[in-house]
C-alpha atoms as a PDB file:
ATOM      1  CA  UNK A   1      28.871-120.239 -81.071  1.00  0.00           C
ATOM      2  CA  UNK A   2      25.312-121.093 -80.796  1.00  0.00           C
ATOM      3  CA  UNK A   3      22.313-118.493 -80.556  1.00  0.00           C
ATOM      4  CA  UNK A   4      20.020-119.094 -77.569  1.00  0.00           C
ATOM      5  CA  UNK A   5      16.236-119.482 -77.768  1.00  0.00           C
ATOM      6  CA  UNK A   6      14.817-116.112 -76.489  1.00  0.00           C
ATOM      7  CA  UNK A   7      12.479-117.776 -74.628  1.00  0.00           C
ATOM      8  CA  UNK A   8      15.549-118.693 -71.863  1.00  0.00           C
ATOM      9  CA  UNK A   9      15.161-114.574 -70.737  1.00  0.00           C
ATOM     10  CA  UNK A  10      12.480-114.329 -68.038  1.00  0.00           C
ATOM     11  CA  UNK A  11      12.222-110.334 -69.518  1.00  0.00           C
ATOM     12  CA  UNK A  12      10.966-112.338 -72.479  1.00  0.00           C
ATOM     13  CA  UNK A  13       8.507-114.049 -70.777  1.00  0.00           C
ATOM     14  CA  UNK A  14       7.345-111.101 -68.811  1.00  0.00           C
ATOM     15  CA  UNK A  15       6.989-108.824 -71.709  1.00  0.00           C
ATOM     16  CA  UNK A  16       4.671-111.596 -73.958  1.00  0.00           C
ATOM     17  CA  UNK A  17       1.387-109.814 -74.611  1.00  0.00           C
ATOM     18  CA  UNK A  18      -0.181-113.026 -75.316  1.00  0.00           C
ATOM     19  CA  UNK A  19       0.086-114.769 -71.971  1.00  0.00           C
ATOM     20  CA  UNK A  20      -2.370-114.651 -69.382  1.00  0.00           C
ATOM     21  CA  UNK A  21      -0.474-113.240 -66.039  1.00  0.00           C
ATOM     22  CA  UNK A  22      -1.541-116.350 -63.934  1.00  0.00           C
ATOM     23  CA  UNK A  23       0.073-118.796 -66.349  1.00  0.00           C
ATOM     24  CA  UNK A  24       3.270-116.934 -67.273  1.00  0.00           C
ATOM     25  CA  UNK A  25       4.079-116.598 -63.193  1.00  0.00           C
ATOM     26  CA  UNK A  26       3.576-120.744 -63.264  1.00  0.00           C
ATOM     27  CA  UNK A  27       5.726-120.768 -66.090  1.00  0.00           C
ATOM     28  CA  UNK A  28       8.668-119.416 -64.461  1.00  0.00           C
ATOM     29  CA  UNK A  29       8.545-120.737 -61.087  1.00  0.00           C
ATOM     30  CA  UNK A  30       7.515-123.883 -61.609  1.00  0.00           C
ATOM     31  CA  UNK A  31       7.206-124.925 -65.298  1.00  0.00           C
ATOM     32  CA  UNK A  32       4.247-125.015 -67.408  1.00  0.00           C
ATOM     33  CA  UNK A  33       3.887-128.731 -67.149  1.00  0.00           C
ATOM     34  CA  UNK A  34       3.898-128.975 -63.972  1.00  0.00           C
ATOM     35  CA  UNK A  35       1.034-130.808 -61.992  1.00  0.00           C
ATOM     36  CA  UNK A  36      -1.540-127.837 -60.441  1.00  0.00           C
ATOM     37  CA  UNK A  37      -1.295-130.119 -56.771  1.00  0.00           C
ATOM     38  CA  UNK A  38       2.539-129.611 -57.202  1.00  0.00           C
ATOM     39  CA  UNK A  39       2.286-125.608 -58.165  1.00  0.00           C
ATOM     40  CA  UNK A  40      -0.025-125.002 -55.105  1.00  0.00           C
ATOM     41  CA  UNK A  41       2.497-126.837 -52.568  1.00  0.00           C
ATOM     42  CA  UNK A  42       5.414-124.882 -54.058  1.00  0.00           C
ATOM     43  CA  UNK A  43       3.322-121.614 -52.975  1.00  0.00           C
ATOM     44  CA  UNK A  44       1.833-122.496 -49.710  1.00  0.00           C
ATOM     45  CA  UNK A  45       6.059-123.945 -48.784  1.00  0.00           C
ATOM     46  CA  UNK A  46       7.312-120.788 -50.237  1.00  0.00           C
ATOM     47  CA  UNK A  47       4.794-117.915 -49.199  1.00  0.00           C
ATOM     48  CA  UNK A  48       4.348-119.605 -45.855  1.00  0.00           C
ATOM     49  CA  UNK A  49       7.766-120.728 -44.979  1.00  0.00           C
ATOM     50  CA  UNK A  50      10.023-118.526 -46.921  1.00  0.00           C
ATOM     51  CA  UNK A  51      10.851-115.389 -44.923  1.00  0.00           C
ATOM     52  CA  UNK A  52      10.548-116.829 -41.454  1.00  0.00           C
ATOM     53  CA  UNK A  53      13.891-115.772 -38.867  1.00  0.00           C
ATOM     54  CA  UNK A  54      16.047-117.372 -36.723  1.00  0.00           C
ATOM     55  CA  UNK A  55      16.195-121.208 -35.869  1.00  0.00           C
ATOM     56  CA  UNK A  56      12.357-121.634 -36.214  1.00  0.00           C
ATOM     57  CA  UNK A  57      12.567-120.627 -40.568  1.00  0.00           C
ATOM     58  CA  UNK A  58      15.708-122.552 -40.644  1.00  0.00           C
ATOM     59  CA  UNK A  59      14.023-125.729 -38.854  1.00  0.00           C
ATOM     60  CA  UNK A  60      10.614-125.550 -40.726  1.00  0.00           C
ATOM     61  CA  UNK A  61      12.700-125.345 -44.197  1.00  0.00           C
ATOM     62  CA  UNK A  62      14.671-128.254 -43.652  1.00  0.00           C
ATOM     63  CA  UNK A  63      11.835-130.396 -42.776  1.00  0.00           C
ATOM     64  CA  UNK A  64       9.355-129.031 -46.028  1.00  0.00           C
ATOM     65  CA  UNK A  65      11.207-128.209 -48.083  1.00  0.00           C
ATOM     66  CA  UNK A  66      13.053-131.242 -49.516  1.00  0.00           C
ATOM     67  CA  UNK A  67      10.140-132.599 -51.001  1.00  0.00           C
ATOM     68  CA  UNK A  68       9.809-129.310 -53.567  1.00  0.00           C
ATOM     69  CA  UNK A  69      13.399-130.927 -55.322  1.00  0.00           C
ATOM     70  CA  UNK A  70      14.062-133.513 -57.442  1.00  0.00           C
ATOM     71  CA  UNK A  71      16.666-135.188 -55.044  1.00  0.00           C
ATOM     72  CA  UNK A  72      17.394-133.169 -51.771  1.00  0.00           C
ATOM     73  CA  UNK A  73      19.969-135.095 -49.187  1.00  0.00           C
ATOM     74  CA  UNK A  74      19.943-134.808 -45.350  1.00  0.00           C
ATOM     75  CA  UNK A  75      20.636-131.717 -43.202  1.00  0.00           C
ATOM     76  CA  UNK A  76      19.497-129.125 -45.551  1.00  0.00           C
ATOM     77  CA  UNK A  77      20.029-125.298 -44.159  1.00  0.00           C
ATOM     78  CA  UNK A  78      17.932-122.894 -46.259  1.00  0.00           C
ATOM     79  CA  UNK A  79      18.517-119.265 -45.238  1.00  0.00           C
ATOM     80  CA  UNK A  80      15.090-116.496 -45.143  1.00  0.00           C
ATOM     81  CA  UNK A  81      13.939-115.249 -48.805  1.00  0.00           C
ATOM     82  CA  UNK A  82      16.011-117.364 -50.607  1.00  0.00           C
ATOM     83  CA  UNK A  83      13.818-118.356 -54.184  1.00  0.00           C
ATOM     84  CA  UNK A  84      13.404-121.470 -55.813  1.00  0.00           C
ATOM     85  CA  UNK A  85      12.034-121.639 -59.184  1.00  0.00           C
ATOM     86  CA  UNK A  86      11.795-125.201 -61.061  1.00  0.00           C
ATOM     87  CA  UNK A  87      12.968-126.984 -57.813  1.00  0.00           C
ATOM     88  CA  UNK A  88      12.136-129.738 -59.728  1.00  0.00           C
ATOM     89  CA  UNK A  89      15.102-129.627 -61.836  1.00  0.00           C
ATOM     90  CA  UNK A  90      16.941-128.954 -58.710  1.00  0.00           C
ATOM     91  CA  UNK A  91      18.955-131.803 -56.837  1.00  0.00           C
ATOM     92  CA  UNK A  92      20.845-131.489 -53.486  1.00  0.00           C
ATOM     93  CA  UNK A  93      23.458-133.641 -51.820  1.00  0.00           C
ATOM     94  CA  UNK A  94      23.971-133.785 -47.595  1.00  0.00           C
ATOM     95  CA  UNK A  95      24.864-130.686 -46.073  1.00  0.00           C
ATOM     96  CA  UNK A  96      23.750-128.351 -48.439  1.00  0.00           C
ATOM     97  CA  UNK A  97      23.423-124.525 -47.138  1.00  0.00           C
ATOM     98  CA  UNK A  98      22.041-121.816 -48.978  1.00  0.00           C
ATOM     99  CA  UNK A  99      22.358-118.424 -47.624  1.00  0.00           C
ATOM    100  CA  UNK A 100      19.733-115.449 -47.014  1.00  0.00           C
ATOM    101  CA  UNK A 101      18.645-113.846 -50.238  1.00  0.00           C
ATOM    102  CA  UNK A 102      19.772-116.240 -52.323  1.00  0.00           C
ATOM    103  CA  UNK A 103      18.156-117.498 -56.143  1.00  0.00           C
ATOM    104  CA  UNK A 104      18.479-120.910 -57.201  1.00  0.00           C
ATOM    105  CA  UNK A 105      16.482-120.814 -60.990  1.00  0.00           C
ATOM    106  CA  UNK A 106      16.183-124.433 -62.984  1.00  0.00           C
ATOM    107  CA  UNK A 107      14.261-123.380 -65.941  1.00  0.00           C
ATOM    108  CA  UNK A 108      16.794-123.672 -68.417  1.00  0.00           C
ATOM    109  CA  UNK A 109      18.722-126.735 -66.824  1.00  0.00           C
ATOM    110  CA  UNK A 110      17.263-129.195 -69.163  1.00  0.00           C
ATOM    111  CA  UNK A 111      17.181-133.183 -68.262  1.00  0.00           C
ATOM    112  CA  UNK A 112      20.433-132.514 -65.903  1.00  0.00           C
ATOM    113  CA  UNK A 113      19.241-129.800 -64.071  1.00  0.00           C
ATOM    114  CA  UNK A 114      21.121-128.038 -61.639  1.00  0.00           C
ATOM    115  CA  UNK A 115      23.039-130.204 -59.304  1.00  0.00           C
ATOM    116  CA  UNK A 116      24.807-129.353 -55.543  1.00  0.00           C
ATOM    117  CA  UNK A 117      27.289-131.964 -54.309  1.00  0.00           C
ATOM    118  CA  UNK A 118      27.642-132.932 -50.708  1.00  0.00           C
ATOM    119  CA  UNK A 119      28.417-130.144 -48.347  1.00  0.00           C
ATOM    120  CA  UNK A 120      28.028-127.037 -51.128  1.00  0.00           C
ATOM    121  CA  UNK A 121      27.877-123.473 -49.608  1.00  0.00           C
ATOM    122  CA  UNK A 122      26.423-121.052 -51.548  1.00  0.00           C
ATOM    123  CA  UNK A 123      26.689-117.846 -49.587  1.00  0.00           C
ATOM    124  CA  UNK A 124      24.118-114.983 -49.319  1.00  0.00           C
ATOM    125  CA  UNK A 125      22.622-113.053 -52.310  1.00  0.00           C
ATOM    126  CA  UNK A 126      24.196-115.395 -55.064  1.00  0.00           C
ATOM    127  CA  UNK A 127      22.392-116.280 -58.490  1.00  0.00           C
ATOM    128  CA  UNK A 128      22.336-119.979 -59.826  1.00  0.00           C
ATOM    129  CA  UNK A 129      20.678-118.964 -63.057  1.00  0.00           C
ATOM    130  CA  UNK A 130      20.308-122.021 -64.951  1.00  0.00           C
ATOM    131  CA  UNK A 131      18.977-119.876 -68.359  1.00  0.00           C
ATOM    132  CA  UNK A 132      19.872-122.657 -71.075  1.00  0.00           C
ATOM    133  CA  UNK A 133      21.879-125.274 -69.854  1.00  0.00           C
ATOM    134  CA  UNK A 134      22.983-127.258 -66.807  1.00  0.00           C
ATOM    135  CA  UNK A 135      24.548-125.943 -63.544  1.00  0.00           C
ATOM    136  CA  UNK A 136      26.761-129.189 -61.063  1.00  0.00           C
ATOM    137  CA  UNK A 137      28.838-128.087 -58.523  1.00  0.00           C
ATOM    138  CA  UNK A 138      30.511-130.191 -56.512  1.00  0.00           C
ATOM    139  CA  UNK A 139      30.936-130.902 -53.450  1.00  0.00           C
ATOM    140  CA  UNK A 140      32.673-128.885 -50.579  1.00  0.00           C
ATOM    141  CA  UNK A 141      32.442-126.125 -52.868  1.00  0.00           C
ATOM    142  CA  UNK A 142      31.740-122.983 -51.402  1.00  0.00           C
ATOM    143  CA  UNK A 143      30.626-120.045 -53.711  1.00  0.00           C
ATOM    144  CA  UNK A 144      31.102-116.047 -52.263  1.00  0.00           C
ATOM    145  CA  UNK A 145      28.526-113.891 -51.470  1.00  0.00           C
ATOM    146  CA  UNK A 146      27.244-111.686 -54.112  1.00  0.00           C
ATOM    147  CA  UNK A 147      28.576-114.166 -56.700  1.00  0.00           C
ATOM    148  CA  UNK A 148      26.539-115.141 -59.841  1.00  0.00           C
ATOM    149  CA  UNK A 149      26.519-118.277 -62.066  1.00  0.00           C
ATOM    150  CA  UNK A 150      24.493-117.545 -65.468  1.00  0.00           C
ATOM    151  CA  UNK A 151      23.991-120.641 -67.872  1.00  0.00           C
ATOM    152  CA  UNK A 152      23.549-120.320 -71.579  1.00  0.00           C
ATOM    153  CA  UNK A 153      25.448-123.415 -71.303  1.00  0.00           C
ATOM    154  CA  UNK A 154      26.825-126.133 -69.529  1.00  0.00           C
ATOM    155  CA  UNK A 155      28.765-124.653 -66.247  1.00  0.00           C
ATOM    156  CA  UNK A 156      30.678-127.538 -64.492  1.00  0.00           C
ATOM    157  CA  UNK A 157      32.539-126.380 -61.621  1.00  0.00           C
ATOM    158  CA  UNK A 158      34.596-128.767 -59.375  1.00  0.00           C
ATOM    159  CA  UNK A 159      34.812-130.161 -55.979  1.00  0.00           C
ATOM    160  CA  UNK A 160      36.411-128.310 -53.227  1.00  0.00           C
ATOM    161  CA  UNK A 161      36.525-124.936 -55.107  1.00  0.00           C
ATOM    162  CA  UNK A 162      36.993-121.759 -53.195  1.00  0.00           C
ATOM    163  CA  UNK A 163      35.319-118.888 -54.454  1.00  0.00           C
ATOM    164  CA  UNK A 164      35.540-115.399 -53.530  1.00  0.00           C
ATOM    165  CA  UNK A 165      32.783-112.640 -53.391  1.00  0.00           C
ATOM    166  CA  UNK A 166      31.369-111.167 -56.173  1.00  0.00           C
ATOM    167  CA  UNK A 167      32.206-113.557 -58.899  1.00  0.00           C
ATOM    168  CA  UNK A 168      30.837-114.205 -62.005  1.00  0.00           C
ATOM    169  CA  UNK A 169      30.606-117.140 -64.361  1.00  0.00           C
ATOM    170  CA  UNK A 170      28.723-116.558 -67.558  1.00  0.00           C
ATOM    171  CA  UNK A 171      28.226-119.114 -70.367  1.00  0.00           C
ATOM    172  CA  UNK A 172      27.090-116.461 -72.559  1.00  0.00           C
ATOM    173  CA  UNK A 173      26.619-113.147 -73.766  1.00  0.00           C
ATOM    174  CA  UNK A 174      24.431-110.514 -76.064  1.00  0.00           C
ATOM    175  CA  UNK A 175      25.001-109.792 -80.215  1.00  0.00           C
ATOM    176  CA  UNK A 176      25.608-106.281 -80.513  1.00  0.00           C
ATOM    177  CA  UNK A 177      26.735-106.009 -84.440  1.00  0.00           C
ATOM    178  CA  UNK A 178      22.907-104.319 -85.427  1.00  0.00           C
ATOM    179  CA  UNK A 179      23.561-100.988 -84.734  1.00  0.00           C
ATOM    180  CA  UNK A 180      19.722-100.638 -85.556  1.00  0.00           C
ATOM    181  CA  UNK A 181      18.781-102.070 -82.331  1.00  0.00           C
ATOM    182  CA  UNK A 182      19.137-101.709 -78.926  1.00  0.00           C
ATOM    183  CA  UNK A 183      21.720-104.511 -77.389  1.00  0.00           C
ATOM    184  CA  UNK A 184      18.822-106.013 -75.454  1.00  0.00           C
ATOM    185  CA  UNK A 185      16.539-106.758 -78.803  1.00  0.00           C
ATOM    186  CA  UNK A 186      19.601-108.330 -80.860  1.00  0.00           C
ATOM    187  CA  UNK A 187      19.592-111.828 -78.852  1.00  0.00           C
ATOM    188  CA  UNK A 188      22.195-114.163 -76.860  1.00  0.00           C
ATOM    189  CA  UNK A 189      24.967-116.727 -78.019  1.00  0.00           C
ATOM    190  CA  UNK A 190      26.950-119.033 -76.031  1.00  0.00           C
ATOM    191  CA  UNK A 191      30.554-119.896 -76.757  1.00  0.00           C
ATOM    192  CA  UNK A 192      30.746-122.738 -75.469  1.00  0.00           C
ATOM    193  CA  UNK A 193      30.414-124.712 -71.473  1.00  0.00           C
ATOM    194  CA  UNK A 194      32.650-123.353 -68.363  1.00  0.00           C
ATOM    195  CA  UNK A 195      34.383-125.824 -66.603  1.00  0.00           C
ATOM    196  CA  UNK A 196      36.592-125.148 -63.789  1.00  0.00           C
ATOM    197  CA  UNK A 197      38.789-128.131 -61.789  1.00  0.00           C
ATOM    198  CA  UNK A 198      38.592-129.328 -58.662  1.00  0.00           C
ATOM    199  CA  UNK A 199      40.624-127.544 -55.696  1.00  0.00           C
ATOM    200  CA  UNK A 200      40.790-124.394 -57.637  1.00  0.00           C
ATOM    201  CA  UNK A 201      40.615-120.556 -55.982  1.00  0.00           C
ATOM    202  CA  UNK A 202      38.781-117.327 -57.444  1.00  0.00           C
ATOM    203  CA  UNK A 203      39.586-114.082 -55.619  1.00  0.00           C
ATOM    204  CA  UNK A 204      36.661-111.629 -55.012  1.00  0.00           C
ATOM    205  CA  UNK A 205      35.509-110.538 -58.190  1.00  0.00           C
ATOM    206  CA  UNK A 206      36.714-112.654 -60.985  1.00  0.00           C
ATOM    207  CA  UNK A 207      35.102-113.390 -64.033  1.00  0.00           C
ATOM    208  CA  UNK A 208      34.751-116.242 -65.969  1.00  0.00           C
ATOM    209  CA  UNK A 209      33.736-116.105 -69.587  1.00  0.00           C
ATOM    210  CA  UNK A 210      31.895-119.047 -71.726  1.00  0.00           C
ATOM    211  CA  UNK A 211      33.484-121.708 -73.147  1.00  0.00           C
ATOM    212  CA  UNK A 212      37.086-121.616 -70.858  1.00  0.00           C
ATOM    213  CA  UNK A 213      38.492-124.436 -68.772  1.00  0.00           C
ATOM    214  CA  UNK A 214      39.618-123.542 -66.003  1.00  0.00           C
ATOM    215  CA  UNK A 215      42.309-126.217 -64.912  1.00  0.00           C
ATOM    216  CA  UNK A 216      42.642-128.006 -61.542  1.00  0.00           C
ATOM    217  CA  UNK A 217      44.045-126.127 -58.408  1.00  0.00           C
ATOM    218  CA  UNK A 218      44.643-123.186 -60.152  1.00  0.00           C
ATOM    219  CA  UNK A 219      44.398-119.592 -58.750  1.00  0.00           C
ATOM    220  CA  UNK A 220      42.592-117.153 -60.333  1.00  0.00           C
ATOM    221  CA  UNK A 221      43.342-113.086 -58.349  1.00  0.00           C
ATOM    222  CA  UNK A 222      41.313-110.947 -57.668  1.00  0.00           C
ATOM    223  CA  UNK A 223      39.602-109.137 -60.738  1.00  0.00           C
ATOM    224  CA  UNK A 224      40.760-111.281 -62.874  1.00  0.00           C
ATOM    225  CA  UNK A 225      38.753-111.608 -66.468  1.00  0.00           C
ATOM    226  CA  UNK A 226      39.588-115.076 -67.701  1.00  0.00           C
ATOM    227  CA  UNK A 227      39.171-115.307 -71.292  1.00  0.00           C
ATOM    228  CA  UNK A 228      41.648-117.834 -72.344  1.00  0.00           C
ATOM    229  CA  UNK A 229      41.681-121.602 -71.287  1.00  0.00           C
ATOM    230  CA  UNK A 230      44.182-122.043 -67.255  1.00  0.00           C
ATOM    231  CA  UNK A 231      46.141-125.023 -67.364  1.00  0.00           C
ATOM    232  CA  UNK A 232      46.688-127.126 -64.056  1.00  0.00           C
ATOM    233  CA  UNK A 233      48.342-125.361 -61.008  1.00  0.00           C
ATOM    234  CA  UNK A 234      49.073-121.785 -62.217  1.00  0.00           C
ATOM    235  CA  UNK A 235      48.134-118.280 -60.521  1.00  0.00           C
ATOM    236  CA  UNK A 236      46.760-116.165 -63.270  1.00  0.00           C
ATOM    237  CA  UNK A 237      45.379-112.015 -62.890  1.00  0.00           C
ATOM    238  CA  UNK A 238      44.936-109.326 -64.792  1.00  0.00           C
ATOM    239  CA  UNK A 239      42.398-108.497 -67.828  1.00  0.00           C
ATOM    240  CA  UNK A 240      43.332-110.305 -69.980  1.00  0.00           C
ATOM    241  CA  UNK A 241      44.045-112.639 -66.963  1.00  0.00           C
ATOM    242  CA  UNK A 242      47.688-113.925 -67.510  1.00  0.00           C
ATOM    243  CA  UNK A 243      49.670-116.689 -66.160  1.00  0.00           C
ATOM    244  CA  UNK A 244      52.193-115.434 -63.357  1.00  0.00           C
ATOM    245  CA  UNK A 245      53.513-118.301 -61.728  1.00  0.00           C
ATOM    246  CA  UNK A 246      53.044-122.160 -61.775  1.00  0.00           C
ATOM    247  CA  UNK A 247      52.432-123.261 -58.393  1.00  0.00           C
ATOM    248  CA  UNK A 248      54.710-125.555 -56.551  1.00  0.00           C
ATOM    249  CA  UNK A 249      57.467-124.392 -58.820  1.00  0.00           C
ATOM    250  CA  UNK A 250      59.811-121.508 -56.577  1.00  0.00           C
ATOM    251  CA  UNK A 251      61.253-118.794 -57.976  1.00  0.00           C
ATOM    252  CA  UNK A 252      65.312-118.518 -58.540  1.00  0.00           C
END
């Protein structure tokens, strides 16, 4: 396990008594060393641009707002009120769609950053959180609506993964051993980086825990907590999630 700097928490940020309002909101959408040019054409995309309906918002993002990312490939579709924060640590493949509502947050991403491979779906109201480490997805994956990826550590998920609503893949939880202190004072580990196959399948809310592997073309039900590393080709459930069944294998 490794503890994770505070300082990956926006509620940290926020709640530092010694930072002027005006640089702590550049701090967390755009980075503190970020160029000022760069900070006001990440406003005037996003305040201008953001919330616009129908085929007009969708046209006027995919012609602006490319040039806000570190790489951004062709045909972009960028639903309304979906928020960007360090889109420079941000890079996009072709065919990229992000959904209505979504957040897409680099902060944390380091040098790697958060990468989308060709033809990614990320449905509406998801989280890409990247709070401490680096986020790649890729490509022709398609990640369910309400479905949220935290990073307090490397998350690697494969290409052509089918995930179902309401997922969750976190890298990393809270101490809670001080019973002096509330939960939320007592800090964050990670166990270790997520990394789930290729050609895999989550049913609507599973949950994926740090450090697992998660092997290829597996099947992970419904509900399912996955705390132990999923070999190749197996259905798992449950919570505990347990193996049921290889797949390809029939039953006597």
């Amino acid at each position: 396990m490794k503890k994770v700097n505070s300082r990956a928490i926006v509620r940290e940020r926020l709640s530092d008594a010694d930072a002027a309002p005006f640089r702590t909101y550049i701090d967390i959408t755009v980075g503190s060393r970020t160029r000022f040019s760069r900070f006001i054409r990440y406003e005037l995309l996003t305040s201008f641009l953001g919330s616009i309906p129908g085929g007009l918002g969708f046209y006027l993002r995919k012609r602006f707002y490319p040039s806000l990312f570190r790489r951004c490939g062709k045909r972009l579709l960028i639903g309304t009120n979906v928020v960007i924060r360090h889109p420079d640590k941000i890079a996009l493949g072709d065919n990229v769609t992000i959904d209505d509502n979504c957040l897409i947050d680099g902060r944390g991403a380091g040098s790697e950053g958060i990468v989308l491979g060709d033809n990614v779906m990320i449905n509406r109201n998801c989280m890409l959180q990247a709070k401490a480490g680096p986020i790649k997805i890729g490509s022709r994956t398609s990640l369910g609506s309400y479905s949220i990826v935290s990073a307090l550590d490397r998350v690697d998920i494969g290409s052509a993964v089918l995930i179902g609503g309401r997922c969750y893949f976190s890298a990393g939880a809270y101490y809670f051993d001080d019973v002096s202190a509330p939960v939320m004072d007592q800090g964050l580990y990670a166990k270790g980086p997520i990394k789930i196959g290729s050609n895999a399948y989550f049913g609507a809310g599973a949950m994926v825990v740090g450090g697992i592997t998660v092997g290829t073309g597996s099947v992970i039900g419904a509900g399912a907590v996955v705390v132990k590393d999923v070999p190749d080709r197996v259905v798992v459930a449950g919570n505990p999630a347990r193996i049921l069944r290889e797949i390809g294998i029939k039953e006597a």
